[in-house]
Protein backbone atom coordinates (compact mmCIF):
# COMPACT_ATOMS: atom_id res chain seq x y z
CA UNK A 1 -24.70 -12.27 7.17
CA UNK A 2 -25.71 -11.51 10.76
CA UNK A 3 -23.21 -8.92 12.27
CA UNK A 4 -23.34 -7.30 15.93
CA UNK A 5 -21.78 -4.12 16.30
CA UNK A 6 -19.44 -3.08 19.08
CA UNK A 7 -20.05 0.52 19.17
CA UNK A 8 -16.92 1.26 21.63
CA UNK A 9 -17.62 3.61 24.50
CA UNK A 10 -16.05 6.70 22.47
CA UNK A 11 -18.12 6.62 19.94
CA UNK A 12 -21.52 5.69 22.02
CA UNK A 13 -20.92 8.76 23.83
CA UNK A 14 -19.67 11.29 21.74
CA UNK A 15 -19.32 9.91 18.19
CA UNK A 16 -22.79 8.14 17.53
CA UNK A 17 -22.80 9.03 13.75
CA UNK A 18 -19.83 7.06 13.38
CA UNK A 19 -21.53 4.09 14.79
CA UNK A 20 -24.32 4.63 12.34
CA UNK A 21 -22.51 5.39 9.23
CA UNK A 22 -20.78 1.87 10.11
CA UNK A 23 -24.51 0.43 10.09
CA UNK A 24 -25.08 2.46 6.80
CA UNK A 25 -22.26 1.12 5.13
CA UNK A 26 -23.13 -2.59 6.22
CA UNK A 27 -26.53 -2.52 5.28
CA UNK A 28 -26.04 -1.14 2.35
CA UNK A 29 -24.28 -4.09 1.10
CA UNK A 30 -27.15 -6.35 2.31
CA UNK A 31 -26.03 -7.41 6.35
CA UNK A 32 -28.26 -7.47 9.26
CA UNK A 33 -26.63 -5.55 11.89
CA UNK A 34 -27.55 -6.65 15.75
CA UNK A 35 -26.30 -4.59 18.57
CA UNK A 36 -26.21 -6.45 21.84
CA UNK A 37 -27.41 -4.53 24.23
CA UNK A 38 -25.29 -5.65 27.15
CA UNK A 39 -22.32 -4.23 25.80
CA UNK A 40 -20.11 -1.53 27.80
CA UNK A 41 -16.67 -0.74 27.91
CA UNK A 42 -14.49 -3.29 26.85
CA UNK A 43 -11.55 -2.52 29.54
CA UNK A 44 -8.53 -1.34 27.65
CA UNK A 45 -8.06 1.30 30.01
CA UNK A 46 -7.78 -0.52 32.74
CA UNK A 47 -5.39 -3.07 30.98
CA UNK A 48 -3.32 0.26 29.84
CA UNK A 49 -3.09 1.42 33.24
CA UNK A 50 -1.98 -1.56 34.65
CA UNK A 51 -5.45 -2.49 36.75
CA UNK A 52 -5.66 -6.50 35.76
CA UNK A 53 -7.84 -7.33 38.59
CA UNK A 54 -10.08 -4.51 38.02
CA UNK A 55 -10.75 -5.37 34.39
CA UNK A 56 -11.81 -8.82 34.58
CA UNK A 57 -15.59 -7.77 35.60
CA UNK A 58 -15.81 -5.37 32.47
CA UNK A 59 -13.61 -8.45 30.12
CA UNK A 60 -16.52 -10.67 31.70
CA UNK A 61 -19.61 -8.53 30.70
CA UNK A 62 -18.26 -7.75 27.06
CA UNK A 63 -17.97 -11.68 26.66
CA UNK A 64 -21.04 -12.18 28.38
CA UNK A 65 -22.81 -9.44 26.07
CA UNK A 66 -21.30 -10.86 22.45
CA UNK A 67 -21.23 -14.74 23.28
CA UNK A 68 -25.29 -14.58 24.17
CA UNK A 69 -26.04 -12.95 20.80
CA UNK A 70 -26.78 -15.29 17.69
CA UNK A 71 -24.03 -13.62 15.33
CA UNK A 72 -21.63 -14.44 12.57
CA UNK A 73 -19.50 -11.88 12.92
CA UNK A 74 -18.51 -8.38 15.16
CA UNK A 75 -17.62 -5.53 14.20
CA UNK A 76 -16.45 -2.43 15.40
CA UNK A 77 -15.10 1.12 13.91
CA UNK A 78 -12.39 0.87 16.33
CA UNK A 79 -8.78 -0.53 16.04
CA UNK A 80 -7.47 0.41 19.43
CA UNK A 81 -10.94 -1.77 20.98
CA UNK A 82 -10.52 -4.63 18.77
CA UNK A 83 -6.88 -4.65 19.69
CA UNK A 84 -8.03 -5.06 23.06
CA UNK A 85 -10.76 -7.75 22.55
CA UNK A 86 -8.53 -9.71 20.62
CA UNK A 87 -5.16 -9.54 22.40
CA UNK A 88 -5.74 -8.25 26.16
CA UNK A 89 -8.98 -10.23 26.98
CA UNK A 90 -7.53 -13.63 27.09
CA UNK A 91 -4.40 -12.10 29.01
CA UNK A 92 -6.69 -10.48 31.50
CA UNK A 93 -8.72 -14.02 31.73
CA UNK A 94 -5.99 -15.96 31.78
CA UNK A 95 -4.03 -13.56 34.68
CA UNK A 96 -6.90 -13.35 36.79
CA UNK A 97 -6.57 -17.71 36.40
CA UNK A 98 -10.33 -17.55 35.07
CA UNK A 99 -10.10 -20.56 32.42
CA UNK A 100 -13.67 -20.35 31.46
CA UNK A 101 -13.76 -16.60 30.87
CA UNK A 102 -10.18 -16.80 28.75
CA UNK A 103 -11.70 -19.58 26.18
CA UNK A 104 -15.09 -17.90 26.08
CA UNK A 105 -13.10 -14.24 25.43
CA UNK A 106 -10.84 -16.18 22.80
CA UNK A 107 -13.93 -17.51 20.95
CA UNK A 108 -15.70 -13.60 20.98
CA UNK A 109 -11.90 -12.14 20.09
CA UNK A 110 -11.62 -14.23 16.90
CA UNK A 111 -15.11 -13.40 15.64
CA UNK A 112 -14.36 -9.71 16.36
CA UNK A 113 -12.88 -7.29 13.84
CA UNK A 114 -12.18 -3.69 12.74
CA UNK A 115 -14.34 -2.34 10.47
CA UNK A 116 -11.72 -2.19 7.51
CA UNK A 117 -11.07 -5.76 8.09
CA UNK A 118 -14.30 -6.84 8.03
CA UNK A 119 -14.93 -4.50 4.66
CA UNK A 120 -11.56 -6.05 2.86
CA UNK A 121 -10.97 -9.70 4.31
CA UNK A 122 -14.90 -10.83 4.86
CA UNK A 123 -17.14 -9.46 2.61
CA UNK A 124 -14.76 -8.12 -0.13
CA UNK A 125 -15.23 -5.04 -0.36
CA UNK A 126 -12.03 -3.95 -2.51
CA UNK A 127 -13.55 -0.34 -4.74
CA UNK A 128 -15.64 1.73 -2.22
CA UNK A 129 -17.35 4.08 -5.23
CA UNK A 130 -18.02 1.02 -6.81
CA UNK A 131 -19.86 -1.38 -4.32
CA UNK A 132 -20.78 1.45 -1.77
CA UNK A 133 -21.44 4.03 -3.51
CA UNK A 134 -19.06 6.16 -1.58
CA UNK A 135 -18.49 9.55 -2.76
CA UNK A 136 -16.45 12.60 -0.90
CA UNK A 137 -15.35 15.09 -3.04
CA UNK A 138 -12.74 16.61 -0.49
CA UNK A 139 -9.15 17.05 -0.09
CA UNK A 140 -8.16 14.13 3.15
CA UNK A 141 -4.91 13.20 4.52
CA UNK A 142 -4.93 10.19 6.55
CA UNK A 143 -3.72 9.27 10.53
CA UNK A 144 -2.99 5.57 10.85
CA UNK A 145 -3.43 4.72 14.46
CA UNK A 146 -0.90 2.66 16.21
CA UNK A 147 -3.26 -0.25 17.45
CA UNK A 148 -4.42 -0.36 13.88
CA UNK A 149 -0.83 -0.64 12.79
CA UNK A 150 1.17 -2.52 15.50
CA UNK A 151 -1.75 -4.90 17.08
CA UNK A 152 -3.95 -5.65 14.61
CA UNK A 153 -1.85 -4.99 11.16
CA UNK A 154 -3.94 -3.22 9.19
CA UNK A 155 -1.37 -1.84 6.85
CA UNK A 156 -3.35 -0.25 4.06
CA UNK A 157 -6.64 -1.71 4.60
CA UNK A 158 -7.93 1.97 5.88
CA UNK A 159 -6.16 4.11 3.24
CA UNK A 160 -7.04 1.63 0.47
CA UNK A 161 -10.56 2.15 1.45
CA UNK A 162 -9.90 5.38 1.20
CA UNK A 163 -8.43 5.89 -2.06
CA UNK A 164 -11.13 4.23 -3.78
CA UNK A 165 -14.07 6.75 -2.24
CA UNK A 166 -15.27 8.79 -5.31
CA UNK A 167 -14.51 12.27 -6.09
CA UNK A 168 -11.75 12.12 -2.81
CA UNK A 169 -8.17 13.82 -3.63
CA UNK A 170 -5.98 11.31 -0.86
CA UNK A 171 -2.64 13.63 0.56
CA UNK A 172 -0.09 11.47 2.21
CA UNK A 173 0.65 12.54 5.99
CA UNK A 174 4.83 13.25 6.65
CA UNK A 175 5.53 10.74 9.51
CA UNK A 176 2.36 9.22 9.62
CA UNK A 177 3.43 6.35 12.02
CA UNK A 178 3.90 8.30 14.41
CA UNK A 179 1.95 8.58 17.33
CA UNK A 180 -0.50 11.62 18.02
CA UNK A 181 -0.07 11.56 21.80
CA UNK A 182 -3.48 10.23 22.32
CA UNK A 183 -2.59 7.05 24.62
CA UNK A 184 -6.00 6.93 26.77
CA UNK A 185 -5.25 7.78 30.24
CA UNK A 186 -1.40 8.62 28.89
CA UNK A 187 -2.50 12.04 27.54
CA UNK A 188 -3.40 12.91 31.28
CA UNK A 189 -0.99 10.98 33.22
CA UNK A 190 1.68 12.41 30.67
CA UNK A 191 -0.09 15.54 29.57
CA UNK A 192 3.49 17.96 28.42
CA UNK A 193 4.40 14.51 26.55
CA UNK A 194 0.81 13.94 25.04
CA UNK A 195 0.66 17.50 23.69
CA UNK A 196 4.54 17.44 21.96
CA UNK A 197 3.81 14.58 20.39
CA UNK A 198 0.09 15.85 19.57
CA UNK A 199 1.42 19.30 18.13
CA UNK A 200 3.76 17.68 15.67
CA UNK A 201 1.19 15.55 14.19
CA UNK A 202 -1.36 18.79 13.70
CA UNK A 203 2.31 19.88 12.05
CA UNK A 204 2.21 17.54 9.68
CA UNK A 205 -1.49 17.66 9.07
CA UNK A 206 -1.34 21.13 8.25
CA UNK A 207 1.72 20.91 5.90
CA UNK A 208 -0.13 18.67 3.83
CA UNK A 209 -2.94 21.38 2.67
CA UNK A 210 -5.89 18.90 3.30
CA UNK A 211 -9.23 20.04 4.29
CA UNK A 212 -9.67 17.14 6.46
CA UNK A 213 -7.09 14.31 8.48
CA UNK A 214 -9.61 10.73 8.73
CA UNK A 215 -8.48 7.89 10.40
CA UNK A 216 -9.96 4.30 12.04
CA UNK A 217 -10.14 5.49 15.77
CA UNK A 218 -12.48 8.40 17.20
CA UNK A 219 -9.99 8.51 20.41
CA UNK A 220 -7.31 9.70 18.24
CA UNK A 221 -9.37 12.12 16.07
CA UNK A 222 -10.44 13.81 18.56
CA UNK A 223 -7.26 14.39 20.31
CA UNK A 224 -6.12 15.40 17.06
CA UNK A 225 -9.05 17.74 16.28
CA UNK A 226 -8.84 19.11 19.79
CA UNK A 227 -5.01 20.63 19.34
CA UNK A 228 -6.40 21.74 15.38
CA UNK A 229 -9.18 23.75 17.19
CA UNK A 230 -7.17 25.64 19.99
CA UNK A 231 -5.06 26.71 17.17
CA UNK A 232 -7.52 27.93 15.19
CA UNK A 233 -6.37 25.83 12.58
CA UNK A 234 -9.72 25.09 9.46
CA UNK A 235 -8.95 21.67 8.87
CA UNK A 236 -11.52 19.31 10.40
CA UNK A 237 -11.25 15.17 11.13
CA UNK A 238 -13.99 12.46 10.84
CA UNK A 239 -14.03 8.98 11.21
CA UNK A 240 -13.26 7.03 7.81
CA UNK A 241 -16.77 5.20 8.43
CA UNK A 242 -18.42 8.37 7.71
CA UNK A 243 -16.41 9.40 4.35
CA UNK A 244 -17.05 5.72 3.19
CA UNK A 245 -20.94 6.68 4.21
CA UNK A 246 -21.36 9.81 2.19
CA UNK A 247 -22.74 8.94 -1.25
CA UNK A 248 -23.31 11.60 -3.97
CA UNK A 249 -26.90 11.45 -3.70
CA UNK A 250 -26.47 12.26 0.66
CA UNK A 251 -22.88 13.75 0.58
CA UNK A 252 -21.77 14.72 3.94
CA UNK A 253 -19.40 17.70 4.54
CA UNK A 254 -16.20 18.10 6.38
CA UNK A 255 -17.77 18.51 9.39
CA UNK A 256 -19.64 15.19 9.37
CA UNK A 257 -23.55 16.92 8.46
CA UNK A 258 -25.52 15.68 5.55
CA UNK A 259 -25.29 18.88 3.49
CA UNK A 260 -28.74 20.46 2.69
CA UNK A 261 -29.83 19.39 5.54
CA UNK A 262 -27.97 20.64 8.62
CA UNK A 263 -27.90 18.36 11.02
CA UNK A 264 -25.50 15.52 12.01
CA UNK A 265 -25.64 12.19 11.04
């Protein structure tokens, strides 16, 4: 299968290992992964913030950049973007009364998915040590984020994924549902909010014990990891894409570096 990945600005910018452990894991069970090079941001922000009219030129050029590809699928280790290129790209289209651009965005939004999605419902992927080799011999509790959960139903694609990484010791999160305060431009526009609801996740995190809190969406993770680190606080969090990557023979710490060698992935 021929698969295009949406890397997501977030991770493009600041998270590129996540993008490639998502390749990694792909390849590994025999894909071609494309990346079309037109892609940008794919306007959630705007759409959060109420700018309609503003987001219909970056709506347009992610359509323009996944319908030009030859692809079977997309995929992207994101559920808060795929939220948005399945659900808020034909409302943007269709508010903005550009009828073209809303069946064109409906066409890319149902060949789009999260990478769990794509791992479970399209290429079967059901025992991660077993058919990827995963292996992360570390003590995780898991954030569920709430496009994941509320837009996209996930349910327990992620943490299933999870469970079945080799050598991993899973510790369920109190309140897990619960919002970490991220919220794109929310955490500035409401910052006092953001950080409440921010500190009693980190709570929770660190009541569990674990080493390390995953979960599906970098935006989240590093809102969480950001209130962890100005309190000092050892536990670390990393995408799920890379804990699914790590393999006993190129395990990769808690801090996301191949060990032996150093250096991020």
């Amino acid at each position: 299968m021929k698969i295009a990945l949406f890397a997501t600005c977030i991770v493009d910018a600041m998270y590129p290992r996540t993008a490639r452990a998502t390749v990694a894991i792909l390849e590994r069970l025999g894909h071609e992964v494309v990346f079309p090079s037109g892609q940008a941001c794919c306007g959630q922000m705007h759409v959060n913030s109420g700018y309609f009219k503003e987001a219909h030129a970056v709506v347009a050029n992610h359509v323009r950049a996944f319908d030009a590809d030859d692809y079977d699928v997309a995929v992207a280790p994101s559920g808060s973007c795929v939220a948005s290129v399945k659900h808020q790209h034909v409302q943007v289209a269709r508010r903005c009364g550009d009828a073209a651009l809303e069946a064109r965005a409906a066409v890319v939004g149902a060949k789009t998915y999260e990478l769990s999605q794509l791992l479970t419902d399209v290429l079967g992927v059901e025992n991660a040590a077993e058919q990827l080799g995963s292996y992360f011999p570390h003590q995780v509790t898991y954030h569920p984020s709430c496009h994941g959960m509320r837009l996209l139903k996930l349910e327990d694609r992620q943490s299933n994924l999870l469970k079945s990484v080799g050598g991993i010791e899973m510790v369920e999160l109190e309140q897990a549902d619960q919002c970490c305060g991220f919220g794109g431009t929310f955490s500035m526009k409401n910052a006092d909010v953001s950080t409440a609801m921010m500190e009693d996740k980190i709570a929770n995190i660190a009541s569990t014990g674990a080493q390390l809190c995953t979960g599906g969406d970098a935006s989240c993770l590093m809102h969480i990891g950001g209130g962890l680190s100005r309190q000092g606080s050892p536990v670390r969090t990393l995408h799920f894409a890379e804990i699914l990557a790590s393999t006993l023979e190129s395990p990769i710490d808690i801090d996301g570096h191949v060990q032996g060698q150093g250096v991020s992935r």
